[in-house]
Protein backbone atom coordinates (compact mmCIF):
# COMPACT_ATOMS: atom_id res chain seq x y z
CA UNK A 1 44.37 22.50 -31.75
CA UNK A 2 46.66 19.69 -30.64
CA UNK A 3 45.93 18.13 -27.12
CA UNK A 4 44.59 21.61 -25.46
CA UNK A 5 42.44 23.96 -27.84
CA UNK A 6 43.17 27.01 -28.63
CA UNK A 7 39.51 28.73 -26.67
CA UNK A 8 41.05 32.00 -27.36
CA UNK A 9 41.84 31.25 -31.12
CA UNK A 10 38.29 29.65 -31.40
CA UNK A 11 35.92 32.82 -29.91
CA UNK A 12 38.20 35.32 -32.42
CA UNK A 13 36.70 33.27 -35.35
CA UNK A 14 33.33 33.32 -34.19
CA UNK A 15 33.07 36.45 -33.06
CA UNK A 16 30.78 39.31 -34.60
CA UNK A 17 29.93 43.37 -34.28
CA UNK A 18 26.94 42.46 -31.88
CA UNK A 19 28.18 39.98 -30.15
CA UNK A 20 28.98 41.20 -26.45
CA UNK A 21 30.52 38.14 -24.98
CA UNK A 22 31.91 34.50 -26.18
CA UNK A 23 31.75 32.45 -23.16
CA UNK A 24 33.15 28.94 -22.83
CA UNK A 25 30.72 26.44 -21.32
CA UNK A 26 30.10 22.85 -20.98
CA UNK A 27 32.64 20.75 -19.46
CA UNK A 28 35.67 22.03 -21.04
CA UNK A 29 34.28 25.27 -18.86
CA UNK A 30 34.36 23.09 -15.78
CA UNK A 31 37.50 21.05 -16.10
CA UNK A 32 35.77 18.13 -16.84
CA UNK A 33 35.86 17.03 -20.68
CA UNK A 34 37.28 14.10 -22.03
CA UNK A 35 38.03 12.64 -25.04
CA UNK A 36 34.93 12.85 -26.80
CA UNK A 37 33.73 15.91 -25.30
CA UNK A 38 32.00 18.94 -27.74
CA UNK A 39 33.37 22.47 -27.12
CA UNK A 40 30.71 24.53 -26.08
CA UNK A 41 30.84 28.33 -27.12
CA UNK A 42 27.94 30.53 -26.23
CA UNK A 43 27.51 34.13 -27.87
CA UNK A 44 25.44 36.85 -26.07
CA UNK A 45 23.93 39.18 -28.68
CA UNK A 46 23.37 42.94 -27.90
CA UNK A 47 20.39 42.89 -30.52
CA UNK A 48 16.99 40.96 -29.89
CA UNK A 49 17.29 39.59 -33.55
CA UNK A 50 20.37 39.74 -34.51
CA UNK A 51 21.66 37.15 -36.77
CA UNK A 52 24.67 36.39 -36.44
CA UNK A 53 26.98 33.49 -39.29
CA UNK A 54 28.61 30.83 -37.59
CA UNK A 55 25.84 29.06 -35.23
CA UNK A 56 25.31 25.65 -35.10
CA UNK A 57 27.81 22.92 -34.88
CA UNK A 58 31.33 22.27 -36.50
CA UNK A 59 34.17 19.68 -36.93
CA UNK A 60 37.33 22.13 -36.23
CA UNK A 61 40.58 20.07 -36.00
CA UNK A 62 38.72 16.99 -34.90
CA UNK A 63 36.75 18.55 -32.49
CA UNK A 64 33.23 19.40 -32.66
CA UNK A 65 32.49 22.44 -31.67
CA UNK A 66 29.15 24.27 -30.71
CA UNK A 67 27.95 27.77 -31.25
CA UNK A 68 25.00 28.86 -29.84
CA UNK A 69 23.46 32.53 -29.55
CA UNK A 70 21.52 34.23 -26.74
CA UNK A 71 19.58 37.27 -27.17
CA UNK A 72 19.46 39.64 -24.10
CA UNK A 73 15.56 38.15 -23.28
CA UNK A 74 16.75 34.77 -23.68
CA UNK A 75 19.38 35.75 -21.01
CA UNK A 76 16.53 37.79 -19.00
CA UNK A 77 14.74 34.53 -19.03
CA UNK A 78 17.54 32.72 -16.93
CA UNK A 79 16.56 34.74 -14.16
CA UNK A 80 12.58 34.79 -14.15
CA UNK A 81 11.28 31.81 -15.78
CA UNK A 82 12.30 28.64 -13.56
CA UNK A 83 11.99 26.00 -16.24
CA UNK A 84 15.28 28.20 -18.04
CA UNK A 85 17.21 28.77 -14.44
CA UNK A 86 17.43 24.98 -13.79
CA UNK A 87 19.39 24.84 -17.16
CA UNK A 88 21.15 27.99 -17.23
CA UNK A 89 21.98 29.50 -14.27
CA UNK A 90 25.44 26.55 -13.29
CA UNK A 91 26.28 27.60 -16.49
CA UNK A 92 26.72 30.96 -16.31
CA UNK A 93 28.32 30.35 -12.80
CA UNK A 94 31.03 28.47 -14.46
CA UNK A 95 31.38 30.08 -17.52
CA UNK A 96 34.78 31.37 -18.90
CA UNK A 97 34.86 34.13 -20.60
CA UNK A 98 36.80 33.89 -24.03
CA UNK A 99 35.73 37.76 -25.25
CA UNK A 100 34.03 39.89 -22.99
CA UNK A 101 33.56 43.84 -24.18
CA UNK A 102 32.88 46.15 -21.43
CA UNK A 103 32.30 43.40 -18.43
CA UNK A 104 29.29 42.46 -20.00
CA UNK A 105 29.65 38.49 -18.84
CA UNK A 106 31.09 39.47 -15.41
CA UNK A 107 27.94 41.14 -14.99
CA UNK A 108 25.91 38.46 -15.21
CA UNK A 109 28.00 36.09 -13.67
CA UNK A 110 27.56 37.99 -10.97
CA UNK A 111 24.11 37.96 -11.55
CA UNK A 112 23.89 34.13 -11.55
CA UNK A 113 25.85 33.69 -8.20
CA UNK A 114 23.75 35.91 -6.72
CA UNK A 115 20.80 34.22 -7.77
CA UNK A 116 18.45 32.77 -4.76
CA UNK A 117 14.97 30.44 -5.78
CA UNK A 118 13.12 32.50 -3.81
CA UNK A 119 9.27 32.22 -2.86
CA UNK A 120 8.00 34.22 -6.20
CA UNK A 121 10.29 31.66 -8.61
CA UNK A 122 8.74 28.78 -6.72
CA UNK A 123 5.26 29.86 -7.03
CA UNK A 124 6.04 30.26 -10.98
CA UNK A 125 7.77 26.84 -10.81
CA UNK A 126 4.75 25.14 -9.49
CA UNK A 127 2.36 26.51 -11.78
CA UNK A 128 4.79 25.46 -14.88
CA UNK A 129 4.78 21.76 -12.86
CA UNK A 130 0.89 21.79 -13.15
CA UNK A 131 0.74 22.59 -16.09
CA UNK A 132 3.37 20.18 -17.74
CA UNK A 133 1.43 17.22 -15.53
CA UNK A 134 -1.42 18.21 -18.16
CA UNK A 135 0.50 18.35 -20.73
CA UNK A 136 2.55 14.95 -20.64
CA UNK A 137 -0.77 13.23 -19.76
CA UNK A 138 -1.41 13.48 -23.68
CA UNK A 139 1.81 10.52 -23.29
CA UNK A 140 0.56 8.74 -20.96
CA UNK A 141 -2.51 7.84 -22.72
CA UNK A 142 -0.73 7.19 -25.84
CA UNK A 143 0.98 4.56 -23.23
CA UNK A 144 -2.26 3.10 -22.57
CA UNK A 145 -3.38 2.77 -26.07
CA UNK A 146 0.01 1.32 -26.74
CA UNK A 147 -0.32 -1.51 -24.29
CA UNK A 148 -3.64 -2.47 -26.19
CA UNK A 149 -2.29 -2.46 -29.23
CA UNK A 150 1.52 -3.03 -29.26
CA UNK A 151 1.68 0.30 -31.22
CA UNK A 152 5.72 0.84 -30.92
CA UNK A 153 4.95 4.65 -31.97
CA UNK A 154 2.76 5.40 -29.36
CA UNK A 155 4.95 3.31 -26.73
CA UNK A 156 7.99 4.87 -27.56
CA UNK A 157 6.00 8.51 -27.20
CA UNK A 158 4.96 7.46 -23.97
CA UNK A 159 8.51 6.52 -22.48
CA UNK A 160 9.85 9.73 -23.62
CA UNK A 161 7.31 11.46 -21.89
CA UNK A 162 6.79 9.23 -18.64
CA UNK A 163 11.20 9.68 -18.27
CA UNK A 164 12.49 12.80 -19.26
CA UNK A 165 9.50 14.73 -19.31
CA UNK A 166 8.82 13.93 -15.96
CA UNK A 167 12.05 14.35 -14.89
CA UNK A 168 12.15 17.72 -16.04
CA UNK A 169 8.93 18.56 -14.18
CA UNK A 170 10.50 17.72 -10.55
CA UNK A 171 13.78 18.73 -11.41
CA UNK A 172 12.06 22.41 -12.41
CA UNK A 173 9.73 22.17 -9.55
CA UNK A 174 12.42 21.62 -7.21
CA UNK A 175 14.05 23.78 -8.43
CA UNK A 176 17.36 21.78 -9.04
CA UNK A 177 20.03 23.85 -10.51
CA UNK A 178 21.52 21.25 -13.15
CA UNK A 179 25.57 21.20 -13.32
CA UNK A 180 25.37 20.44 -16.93
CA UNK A 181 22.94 18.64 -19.91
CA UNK A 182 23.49 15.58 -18.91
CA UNK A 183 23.10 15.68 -15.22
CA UNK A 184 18.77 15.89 -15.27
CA UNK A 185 18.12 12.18 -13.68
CA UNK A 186 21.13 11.85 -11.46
CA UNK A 187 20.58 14.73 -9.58
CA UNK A 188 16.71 14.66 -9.67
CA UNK A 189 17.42 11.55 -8.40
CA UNK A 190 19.74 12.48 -5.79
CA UNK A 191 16.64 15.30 -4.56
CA UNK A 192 13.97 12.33 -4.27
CA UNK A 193 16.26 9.83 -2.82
CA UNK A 194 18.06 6.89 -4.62
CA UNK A 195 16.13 3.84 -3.14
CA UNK A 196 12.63 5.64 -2.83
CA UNK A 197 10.24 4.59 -5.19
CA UNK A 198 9.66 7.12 -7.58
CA UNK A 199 13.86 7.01 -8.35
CA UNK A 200 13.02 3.37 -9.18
CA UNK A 201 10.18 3.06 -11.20
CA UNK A 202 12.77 5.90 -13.09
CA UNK A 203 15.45 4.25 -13.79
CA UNK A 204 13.46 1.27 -15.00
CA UNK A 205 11.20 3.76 -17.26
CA UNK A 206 14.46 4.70 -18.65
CA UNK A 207 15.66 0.46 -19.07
CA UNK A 208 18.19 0.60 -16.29
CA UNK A 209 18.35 -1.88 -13.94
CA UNK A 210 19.64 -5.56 -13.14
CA UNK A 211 17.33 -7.09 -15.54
CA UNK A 212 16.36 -7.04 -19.19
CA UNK A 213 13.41 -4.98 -19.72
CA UNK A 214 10.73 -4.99 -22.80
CA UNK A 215 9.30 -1.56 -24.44
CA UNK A 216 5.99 -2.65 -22.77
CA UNK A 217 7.75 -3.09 -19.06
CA UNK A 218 9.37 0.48 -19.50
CA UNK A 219 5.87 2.09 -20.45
CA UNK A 220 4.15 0.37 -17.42
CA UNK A 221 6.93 1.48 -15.14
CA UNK A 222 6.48 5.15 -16.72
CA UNK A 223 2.77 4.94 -16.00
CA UNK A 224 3.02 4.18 -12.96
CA UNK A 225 5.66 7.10 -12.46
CA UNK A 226 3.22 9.23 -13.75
CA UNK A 227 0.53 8.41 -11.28
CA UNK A 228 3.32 8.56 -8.48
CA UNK A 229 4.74 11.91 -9.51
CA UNK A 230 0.62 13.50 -9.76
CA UNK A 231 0.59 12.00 -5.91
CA UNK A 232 3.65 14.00 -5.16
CA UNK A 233 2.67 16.84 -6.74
CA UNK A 234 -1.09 17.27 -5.47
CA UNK A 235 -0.77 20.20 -2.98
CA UNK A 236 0.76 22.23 -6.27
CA UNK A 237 -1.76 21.28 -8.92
CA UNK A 238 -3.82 24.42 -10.49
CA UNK A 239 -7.67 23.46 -9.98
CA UNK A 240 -7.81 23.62 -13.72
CA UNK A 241 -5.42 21.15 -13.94
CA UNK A 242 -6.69 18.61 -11.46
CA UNK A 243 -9.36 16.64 -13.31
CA UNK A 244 -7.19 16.10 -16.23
CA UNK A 245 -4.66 14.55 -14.36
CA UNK A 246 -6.50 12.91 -11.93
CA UNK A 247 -8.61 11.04 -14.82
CA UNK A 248 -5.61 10.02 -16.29
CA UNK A 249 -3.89 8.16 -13.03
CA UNK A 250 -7.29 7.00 -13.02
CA UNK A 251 -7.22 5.09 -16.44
CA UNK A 252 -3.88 4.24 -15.73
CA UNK A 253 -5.09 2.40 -12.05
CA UNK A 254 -7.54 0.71 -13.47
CA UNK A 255 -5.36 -0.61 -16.94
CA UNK A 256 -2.51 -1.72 -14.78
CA UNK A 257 -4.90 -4.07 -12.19
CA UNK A 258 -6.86 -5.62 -15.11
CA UNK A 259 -5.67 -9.25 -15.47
CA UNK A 260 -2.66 -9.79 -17.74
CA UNK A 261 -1.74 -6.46 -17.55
């Protein structure tokens, strides 16, 4: 493919008799790739269940290239279910189309620029939020019995869950449309504000910062983003969902005040 790919070339030998649309994404899709970037290709399948060769990822000419397929309720999803819009929708918006049979990708990238987070998407958002606060409390308490026992398993468990899970749960609940995969904490971030405190007990969950940090520093910091990020979150908490998490900031108060903690 030489110094600029042949996108054209590429969709032809992926595509298929139910595929609709190949549709260049990622940042070769937004001008912004560089030398180590993937090639992202995306397939939209007419059929629910269609299987289709060629998915996955391959090395083509140096290059690795990725093939995914989306059925037409994995698209539908884009546009109802928040948790998929955050991730989809500034990808659709600056999508290229590579193959595109009857306007089928012009039609929902018109679709995705049209798309407004309106009051119903928010509601569903903060229900999903509640929800995931329950979930990811599972993490934190592996966090806590980590601390006790220097269990690396459970630590690590909890720092994936007290960082990018959380993450994810603001950046869904504020409905942040994401430029691209790798955007999630910069812009979530950028929506909380860079010096408050909840964007710095982040970036030290995640070991960024001026100073070395220990597994055990990022899971305290990630506790305590957990109990910071319930306290943000309280007006949107389902009832059901309430005691769970509030017993959990309340084992994580009371481990992170005992001495030596």
């Amino acid at each position: 493919m030489g110094d600029h790919p042949d996108f054209g070339a590429l969709a032809r030998q992926f595509d298929h008799k139910h595929v609709a649309a190949i549709v260049l994404m990622g940042s070769y899709a937004r001008g912004a790739a560089g030398p180590n970037s993937d090639i992202d290709l995306v397939r939209f399948t007419v059929e629910e269940k269609a299987v289709l060769p060629g998915g996955g990822s391959h090395l083509i000419d140096g290059r690795l290239v990725v093939v995914s397929d989306v059925a037409p309720a994995q698209l539908e999803a884009t546009f109802s279910r928040p948790e998929v819009a955050v991730e989809t929708i500034q990808g659709l918006r600056s999508g290229r189309a590579l193959i595109d049979r009857d306007g089928f990708f012009r039609a929902q990238q018109l679709r995705a620029q049209a798309f407004h987070w309106d009051e119903e998407m928010q509601t569903i958002a903060n229900h999903w939020a509640s929800r995931q606060m329950v979930g990811w409390s599972e993490e934190a308490h592996k966090g806590l019995a980590g601390l006790r026992s220097g269990d690396s398993g459970r630590l690590l468990h909890a720092r994936f869950g007290c960082s990018w899970g959380l993450a994810r749960v603001m950046c869904v609940q504020r409905g942040i449309l994401l430029s691209g995969d790798n955007a999630l904490f910069d812009q979530v971030i950028a929506s909380i504000g860079p010096d408050s405190a909840w964007a710095q007990l982040c970036r030290a969950v995640c070991g960024v910062g001026p100073a070395p940090s220990t597994l055990e520093d990022q899971v305290r910091a990630g506790l305590q983003l957990y109990s910071l990020t319930a306290a943000m979150l309280a007006d949107i908490l389902l009832e059901e969902d309430q005691l769970v998490v509030a017993h959990t900031v309340s084992l994580i108060r009371e481990a992170l005040s005992a001495p030596g903690a």
